[in-house]
PDB file of N, CA and C in Angstrom:
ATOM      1  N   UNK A   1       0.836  -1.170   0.000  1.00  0.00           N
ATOM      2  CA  UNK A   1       0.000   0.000   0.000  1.00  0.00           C
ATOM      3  C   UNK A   1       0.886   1.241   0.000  1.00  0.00           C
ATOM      4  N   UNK A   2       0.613   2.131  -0.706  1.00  0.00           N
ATOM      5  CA  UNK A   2       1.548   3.489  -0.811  1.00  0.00           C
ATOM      6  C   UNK A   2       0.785   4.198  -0.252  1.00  0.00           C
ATOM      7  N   UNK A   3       1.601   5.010   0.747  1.00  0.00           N
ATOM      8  CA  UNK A   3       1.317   6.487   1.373  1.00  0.00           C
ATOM      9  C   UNK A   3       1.334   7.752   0.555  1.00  0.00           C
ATOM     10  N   UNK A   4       0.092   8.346   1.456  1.00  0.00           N
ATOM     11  CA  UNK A   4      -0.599   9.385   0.656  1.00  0.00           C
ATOM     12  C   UNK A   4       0.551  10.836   0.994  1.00  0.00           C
ATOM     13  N   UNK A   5       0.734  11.480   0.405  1.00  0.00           N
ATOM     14  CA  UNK A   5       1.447  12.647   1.016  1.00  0.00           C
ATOM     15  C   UNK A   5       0.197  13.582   1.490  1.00  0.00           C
ATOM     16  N   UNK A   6       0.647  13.633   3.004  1.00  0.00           N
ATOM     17  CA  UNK A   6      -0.762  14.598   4.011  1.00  0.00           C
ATOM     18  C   UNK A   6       0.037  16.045   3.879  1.00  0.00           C
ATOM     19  N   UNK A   7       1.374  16.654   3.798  1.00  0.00           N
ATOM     20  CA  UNK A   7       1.418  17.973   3.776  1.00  0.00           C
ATOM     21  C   UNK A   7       2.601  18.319   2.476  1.00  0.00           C
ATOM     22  N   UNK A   8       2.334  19.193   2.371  1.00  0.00           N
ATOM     23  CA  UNK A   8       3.739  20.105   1.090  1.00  0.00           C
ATOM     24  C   UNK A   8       4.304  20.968   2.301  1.00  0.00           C
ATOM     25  N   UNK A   9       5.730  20.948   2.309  1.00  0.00           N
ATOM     26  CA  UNK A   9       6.482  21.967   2.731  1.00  0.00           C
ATOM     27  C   UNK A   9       7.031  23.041   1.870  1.00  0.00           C
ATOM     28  N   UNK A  10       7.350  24.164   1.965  1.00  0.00           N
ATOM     29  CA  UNK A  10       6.911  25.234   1.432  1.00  0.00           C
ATOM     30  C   UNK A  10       8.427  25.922   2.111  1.00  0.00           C
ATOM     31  N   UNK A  11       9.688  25.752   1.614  1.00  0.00           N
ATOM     32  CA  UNK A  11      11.027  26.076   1.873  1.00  0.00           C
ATOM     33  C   UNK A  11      11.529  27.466   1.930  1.00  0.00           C
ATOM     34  N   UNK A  12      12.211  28.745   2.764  1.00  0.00           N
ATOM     35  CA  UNK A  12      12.406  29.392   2.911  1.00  0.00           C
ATOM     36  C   UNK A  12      13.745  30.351   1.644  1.00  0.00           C
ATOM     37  N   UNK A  13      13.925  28.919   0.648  1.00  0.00           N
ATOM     38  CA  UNK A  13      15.371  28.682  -0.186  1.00  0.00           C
ATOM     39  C   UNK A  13      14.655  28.591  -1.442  1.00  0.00           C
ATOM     40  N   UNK A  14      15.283  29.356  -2.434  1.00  0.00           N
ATOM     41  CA  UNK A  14      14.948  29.385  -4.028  1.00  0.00           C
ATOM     42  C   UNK A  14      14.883  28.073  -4.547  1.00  0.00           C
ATOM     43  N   UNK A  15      14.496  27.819  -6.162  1.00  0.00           N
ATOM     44  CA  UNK A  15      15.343  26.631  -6.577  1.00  0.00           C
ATOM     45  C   UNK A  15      17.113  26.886  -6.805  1.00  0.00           C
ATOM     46  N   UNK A  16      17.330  28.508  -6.931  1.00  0.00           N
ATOM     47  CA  UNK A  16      18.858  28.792  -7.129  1.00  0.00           C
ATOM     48  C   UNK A  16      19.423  28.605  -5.520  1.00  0.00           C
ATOM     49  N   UNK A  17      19.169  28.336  -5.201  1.00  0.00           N
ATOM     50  CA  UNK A  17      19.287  28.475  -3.638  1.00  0.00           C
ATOM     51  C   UNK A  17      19.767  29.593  -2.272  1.00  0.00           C
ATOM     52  N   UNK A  18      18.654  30.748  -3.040  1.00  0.00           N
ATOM     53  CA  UNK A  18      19.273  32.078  -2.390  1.00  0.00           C
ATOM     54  C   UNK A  18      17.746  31.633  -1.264  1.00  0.00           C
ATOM     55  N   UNK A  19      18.754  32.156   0.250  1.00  0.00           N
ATOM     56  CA  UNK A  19      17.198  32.244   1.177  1.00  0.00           C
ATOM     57  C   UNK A  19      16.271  33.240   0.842  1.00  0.00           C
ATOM     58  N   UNK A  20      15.251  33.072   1.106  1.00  0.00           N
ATOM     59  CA  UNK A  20      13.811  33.840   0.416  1.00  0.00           C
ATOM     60  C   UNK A  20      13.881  35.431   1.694  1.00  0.00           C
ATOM     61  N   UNK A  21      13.868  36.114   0.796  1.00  0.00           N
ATOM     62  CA  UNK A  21      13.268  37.373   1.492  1.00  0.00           C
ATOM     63  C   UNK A  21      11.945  37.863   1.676  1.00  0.00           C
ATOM     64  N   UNK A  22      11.671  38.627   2.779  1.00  0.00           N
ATOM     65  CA  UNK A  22      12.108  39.171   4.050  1.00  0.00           C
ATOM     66  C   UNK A  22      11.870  38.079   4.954  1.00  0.00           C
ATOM     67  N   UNK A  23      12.119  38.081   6.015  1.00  0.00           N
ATOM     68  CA  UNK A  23      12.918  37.038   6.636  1.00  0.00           C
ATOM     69  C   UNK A  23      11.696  37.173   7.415  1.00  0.00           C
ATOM     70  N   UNK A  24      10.679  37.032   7.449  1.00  0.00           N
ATOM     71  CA  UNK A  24       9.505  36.545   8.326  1.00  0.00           C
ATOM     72  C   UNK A  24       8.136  36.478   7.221  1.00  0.00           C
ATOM     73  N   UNK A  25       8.429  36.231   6.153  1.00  0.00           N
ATOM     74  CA  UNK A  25       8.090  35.766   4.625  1.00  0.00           C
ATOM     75  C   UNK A  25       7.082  34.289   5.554  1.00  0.00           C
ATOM     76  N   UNK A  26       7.749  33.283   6.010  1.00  0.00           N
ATOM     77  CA  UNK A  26       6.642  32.325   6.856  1.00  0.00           C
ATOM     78  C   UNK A  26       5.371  32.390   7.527  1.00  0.00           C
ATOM     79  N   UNK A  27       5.837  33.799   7.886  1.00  0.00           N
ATOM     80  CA  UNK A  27       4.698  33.881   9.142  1.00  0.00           C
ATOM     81  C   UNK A  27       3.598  34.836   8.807  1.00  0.00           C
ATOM     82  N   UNK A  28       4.132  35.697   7.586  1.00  0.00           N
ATOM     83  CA  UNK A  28       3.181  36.794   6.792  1.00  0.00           C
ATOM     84  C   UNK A  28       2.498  35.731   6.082  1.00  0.00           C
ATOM     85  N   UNK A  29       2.838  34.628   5.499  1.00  0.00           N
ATOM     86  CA  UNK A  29       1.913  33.897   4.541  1.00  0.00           C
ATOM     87  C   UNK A  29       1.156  33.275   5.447  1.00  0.00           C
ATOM     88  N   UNK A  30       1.044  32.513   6.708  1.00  0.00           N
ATOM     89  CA  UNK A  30       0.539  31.978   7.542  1.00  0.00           C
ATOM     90  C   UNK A  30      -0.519  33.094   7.968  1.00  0.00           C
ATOM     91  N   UNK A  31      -0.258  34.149   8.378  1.00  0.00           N
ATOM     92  CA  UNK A  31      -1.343  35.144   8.877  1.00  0.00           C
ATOM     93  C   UNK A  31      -2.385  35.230   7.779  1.00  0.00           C
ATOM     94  N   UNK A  32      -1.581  35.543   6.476  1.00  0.00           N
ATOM     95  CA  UNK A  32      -2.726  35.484   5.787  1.00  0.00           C
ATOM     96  C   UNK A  32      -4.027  34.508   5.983  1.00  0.00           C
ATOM     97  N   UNK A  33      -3.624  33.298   5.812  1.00  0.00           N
ATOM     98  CA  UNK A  33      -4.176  31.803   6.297  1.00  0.00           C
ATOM     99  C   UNK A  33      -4.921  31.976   6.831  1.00  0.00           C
ATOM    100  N   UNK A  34      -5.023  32.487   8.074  1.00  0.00           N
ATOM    101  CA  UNK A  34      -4.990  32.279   9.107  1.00  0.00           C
ATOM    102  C   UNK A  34      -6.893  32.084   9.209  1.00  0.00           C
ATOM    103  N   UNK A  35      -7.466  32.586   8.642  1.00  0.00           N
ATOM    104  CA  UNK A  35      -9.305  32.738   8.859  1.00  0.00           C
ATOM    105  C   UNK A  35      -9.474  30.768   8.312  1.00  0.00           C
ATOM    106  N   UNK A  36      -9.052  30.427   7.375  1.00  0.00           N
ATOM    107  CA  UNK A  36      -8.934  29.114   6.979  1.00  0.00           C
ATOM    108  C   UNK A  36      -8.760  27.803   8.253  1.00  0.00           C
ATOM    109  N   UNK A  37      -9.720  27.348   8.849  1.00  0.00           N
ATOM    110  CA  UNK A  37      -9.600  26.611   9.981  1.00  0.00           C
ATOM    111  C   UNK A  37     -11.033  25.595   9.996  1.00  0.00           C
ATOM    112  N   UNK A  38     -10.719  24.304  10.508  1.00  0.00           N
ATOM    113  CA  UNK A  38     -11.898  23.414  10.673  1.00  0.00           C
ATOM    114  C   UNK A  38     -12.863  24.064  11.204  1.00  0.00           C
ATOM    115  N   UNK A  39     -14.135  23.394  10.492  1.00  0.00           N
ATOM    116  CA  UNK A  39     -15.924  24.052  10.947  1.00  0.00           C
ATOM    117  C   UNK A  39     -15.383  24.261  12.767  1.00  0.00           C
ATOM    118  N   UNK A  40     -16.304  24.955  12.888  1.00  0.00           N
ATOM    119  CA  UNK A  40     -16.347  24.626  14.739  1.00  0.00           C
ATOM    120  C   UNK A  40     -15.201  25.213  15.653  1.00  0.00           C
ATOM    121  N   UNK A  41     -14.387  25.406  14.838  1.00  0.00           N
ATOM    122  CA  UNK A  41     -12.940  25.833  15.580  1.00  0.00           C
ATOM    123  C   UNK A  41     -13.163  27.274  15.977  1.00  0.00           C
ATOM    124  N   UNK A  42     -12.877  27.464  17.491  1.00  0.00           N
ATOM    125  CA  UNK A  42     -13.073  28.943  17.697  1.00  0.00           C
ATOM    126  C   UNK A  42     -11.888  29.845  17.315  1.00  0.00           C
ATOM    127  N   UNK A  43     -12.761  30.962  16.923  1.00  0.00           N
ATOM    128  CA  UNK A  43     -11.562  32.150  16.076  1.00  0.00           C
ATOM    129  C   UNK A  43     -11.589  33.558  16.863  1.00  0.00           C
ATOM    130  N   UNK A  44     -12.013  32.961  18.465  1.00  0.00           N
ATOM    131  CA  UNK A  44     -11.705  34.339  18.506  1.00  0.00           C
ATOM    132  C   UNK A  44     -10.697  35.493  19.016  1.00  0.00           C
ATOM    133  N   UNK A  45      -9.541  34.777  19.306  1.00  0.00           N
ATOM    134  CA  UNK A  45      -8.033  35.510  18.779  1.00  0.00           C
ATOM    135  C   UNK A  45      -7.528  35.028  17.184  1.00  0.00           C
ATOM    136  N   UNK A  46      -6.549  36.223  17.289  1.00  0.00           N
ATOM    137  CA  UNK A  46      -5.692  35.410  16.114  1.00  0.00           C
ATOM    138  C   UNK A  46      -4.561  34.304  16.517  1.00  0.00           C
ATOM    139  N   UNK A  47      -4.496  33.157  15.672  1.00  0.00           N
ATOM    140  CA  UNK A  47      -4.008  32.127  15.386  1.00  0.00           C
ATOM    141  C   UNK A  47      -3.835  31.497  14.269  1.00  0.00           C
ATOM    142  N   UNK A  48      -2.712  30.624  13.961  1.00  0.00           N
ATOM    143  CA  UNK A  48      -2.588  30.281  12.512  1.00  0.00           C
ATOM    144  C   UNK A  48      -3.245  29.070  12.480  1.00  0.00           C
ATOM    145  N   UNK A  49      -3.893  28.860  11.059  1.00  0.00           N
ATOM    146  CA  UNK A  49      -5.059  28.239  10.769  1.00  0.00           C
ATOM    147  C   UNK A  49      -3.534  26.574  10.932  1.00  0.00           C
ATOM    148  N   UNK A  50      -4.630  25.254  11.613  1.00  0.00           N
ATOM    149  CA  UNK A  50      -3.655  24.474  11.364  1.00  0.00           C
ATOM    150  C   UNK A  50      -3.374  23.814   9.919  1.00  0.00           C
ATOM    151  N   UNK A  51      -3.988  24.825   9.349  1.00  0.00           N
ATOM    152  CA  UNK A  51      -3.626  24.231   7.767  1.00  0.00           C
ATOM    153  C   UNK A  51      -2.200  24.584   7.067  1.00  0.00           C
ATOM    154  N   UNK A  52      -1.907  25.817   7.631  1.00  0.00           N
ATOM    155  CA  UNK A  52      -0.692  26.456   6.983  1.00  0.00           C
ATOM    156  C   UNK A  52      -0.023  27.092   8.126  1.00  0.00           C
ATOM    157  N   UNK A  53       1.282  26.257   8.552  1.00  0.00           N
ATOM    158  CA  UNK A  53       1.714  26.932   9.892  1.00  0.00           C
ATOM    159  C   UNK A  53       3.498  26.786   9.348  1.00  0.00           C
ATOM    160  N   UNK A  54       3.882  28.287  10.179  1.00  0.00           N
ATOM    161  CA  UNK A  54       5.142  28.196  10.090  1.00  0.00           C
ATOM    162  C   UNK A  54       5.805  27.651  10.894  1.00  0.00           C
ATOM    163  N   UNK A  55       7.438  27.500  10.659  1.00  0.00           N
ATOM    164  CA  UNK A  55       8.033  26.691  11.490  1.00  0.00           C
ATOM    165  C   UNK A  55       9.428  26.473  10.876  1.00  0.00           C
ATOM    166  N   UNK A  56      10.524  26.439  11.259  1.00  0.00           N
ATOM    167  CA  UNK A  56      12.115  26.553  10.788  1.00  0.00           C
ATOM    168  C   UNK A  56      12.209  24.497  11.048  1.00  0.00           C
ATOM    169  N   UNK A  57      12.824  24.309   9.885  1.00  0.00           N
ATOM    170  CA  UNK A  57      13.309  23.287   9.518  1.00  0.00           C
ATOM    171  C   UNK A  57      14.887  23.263   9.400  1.00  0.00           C
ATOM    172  N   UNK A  58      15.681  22.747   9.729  1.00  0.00           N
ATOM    173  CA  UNK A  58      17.100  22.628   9.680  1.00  0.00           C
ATOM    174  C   UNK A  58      17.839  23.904   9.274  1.00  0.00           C
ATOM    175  N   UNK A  59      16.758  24.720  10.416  1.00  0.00           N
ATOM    176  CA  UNK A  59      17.909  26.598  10.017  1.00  0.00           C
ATOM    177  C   UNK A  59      16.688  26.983   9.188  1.00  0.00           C
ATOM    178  N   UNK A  60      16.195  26.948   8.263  1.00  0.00           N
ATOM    179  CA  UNK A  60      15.441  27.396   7.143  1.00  0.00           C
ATOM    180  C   UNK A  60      13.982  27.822   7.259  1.00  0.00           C
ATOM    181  N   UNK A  61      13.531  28.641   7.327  1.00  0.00           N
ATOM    182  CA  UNK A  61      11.837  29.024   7.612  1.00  0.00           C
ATOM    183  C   UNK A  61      11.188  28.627   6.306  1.00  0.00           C
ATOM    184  N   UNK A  62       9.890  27.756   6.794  1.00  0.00           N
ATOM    185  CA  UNK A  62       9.507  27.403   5.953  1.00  0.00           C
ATOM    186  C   UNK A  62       8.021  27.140   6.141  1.00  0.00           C
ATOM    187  N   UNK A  63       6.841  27.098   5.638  1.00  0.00           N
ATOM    188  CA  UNK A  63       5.729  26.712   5.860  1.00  0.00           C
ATOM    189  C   UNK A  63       5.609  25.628   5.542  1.00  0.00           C
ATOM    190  N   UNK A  64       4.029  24.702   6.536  1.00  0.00           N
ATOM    191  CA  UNK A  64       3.743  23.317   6.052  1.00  0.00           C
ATOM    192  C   UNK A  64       2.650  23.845   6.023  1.00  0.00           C
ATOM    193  N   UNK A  65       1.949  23.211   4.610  1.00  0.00           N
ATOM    194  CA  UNK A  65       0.698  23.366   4.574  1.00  0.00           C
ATOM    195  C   UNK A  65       0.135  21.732   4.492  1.00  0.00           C
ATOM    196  N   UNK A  66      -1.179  21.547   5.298  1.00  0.00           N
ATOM    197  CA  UNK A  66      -1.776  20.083   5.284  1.00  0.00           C
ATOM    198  C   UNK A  66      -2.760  19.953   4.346  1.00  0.00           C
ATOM    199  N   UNK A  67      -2.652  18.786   3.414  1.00  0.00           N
ATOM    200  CA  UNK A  67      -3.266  18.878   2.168  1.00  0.00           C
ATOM    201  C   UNK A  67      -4.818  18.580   2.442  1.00  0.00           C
ATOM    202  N   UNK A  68      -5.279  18.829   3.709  1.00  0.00           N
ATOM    203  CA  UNK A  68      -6.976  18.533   3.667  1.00  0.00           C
ATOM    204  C   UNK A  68      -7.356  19.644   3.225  1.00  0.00           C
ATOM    205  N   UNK A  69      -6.262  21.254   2.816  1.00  0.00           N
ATOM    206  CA  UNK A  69      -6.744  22.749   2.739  1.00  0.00           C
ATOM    207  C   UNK A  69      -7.165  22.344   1.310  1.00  0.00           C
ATOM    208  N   UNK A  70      -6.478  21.704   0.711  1.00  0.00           N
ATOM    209  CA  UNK A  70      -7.020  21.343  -0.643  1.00  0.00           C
ATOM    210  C   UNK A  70      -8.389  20.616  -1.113  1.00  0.00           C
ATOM    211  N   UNK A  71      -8.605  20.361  -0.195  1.00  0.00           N
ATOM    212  CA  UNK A  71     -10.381  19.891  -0.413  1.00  0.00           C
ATOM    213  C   UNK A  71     -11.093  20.929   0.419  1.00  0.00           C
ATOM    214  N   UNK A  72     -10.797  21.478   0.941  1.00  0.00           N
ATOM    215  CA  UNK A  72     -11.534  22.190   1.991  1.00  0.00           C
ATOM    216  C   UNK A  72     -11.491  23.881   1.625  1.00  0.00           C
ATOM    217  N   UNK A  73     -10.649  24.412   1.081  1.00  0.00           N
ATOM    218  CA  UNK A  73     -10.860  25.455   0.821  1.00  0.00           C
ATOM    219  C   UNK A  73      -9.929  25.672  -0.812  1.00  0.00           C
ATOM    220  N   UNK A  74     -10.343  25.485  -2.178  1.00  0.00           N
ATOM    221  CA  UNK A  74      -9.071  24.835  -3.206  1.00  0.00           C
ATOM    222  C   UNK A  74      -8.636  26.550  -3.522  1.00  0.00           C
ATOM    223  N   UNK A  75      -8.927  27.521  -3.886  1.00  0.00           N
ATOM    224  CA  UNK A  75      -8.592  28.932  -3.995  1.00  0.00           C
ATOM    225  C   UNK A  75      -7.689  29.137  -2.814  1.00  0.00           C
ATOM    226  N   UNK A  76      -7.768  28.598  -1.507  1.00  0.00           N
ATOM    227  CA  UNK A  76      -6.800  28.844  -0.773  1.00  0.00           C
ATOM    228  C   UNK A  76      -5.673  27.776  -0.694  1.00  0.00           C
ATOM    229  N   UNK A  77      -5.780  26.439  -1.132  1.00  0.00           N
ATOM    230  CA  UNK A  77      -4.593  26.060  -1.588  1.00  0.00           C
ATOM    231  C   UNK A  77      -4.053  26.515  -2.941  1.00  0.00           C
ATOM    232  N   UNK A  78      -4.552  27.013  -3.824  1.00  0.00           N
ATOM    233  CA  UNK A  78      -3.889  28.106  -4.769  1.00  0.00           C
ATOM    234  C   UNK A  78      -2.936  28.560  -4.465  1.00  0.00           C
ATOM    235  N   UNK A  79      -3.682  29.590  -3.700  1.00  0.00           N
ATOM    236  CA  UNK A  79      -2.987  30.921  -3.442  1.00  0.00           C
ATOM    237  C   UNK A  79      -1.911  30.363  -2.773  1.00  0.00           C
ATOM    238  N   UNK A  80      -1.771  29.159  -1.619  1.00  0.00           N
ATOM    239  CA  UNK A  80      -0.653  29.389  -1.185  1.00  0.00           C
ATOM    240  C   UNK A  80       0.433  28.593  -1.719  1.00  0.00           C
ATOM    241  N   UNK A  81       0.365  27.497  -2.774  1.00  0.00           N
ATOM    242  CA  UNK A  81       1.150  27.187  -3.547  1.00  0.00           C
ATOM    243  C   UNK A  81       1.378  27.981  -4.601  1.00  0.00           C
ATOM    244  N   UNK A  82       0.775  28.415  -5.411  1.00  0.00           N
ATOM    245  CA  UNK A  82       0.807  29.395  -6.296  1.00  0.00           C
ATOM    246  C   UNK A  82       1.965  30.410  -5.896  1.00  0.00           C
ATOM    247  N   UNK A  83       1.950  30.940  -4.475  1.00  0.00           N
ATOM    248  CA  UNK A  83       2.811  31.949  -3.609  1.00  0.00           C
ATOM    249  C   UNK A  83       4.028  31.213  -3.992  1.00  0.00           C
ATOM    250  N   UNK A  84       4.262  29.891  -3.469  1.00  0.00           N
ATOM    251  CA  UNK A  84       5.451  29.665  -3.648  1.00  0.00           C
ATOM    252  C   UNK A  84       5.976  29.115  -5.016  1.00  0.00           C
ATOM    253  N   UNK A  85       5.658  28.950  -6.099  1.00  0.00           N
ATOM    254  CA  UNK A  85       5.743  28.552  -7.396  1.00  0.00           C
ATOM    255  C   UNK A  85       6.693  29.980  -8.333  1.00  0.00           C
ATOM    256  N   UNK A  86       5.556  31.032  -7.894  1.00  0.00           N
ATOM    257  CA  UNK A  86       5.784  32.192  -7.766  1.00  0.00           C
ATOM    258  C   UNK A  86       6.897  33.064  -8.000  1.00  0.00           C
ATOM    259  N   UNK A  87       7.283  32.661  -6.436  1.00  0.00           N
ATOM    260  CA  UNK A  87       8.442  32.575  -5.964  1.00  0.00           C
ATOM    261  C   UNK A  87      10.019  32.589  -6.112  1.00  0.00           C
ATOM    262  N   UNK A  88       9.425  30.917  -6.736  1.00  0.00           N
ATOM    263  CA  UNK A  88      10.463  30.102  -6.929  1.00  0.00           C
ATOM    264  C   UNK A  88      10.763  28.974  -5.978  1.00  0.00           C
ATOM    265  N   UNK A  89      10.432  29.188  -5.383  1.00  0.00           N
ATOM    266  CA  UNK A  89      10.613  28.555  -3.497  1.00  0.00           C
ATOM    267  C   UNK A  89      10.456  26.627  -3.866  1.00  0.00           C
ATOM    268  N   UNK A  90      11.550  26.146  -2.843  1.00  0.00           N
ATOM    269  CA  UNK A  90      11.407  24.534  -2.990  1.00  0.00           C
ATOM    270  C   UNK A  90      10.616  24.458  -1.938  1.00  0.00           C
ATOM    271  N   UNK A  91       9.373  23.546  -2.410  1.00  0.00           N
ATOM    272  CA  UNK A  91       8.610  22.708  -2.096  1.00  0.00           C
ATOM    273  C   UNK A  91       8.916  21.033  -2.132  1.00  0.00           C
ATOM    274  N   UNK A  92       8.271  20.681  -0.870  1.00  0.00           N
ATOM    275  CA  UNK A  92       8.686  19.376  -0.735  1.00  0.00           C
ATOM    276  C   UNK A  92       7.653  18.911  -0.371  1.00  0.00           C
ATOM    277  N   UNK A  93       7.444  17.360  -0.179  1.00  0.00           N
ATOM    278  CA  UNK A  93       6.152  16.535   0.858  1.00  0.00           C
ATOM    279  C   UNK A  93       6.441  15.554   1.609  1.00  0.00           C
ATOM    280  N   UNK A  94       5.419  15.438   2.674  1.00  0.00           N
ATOM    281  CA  UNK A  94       6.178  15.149   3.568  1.00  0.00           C
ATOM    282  C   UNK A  94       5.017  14.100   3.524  1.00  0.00           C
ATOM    283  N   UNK A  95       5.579  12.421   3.890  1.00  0.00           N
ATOM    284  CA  UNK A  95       3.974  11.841   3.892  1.00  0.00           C
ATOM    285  C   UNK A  95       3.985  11.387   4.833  1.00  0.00           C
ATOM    286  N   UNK A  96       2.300  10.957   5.417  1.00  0.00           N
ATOM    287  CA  UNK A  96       1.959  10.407   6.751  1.00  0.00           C
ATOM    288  C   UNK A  96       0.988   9.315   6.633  1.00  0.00           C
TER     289      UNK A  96
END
């Protein structure tokens, strides 16, 4: 049986491999996110949606986004792959 890939990581590093600017580039795309959250979930501070959360990987800031955003909201998995395509930015997956 083959595993499904549950998230894309979303790398802080070009494909040329210059680190991505401005240097909190993770956490501005995550805020955006951030209204994007399971039915029922209370919103009433801000918090990053657990669909798209930042987080430094081996030195490197990088977002994970969890691929249920892709059935659940598909304009907002767009936008945030699209962001990094964009970019340029390496994307990876991570499976579970």
């Amino acid at each position: 049986m083959t595993e499904q890939v549950s998230q894309h990581i979303i790398h802080g590093v070009t494909e040329s491999g210059q680190r991505f600017r401005p240097s909190d580039w993770a956490e501005r795309l995550a805020g955006v996110m951030a209204p994007f959250r399971p039915v029922g979930s209370p919103a009433s501070h801000l918090t990053y949606s657990p669909y798209v959360v930042p987080t430094v990987i081996d030195g490197v800031r990088c977002v994970v986004v969890d691929n249920r955003l892709r059935e659940l909201e598909p304009l907002a998995w767009k936008f945030v792959i699209g962001f990094a395509q964009d970019n340029g930015l390496k994307i990876s997956e991570r499976k579970g």
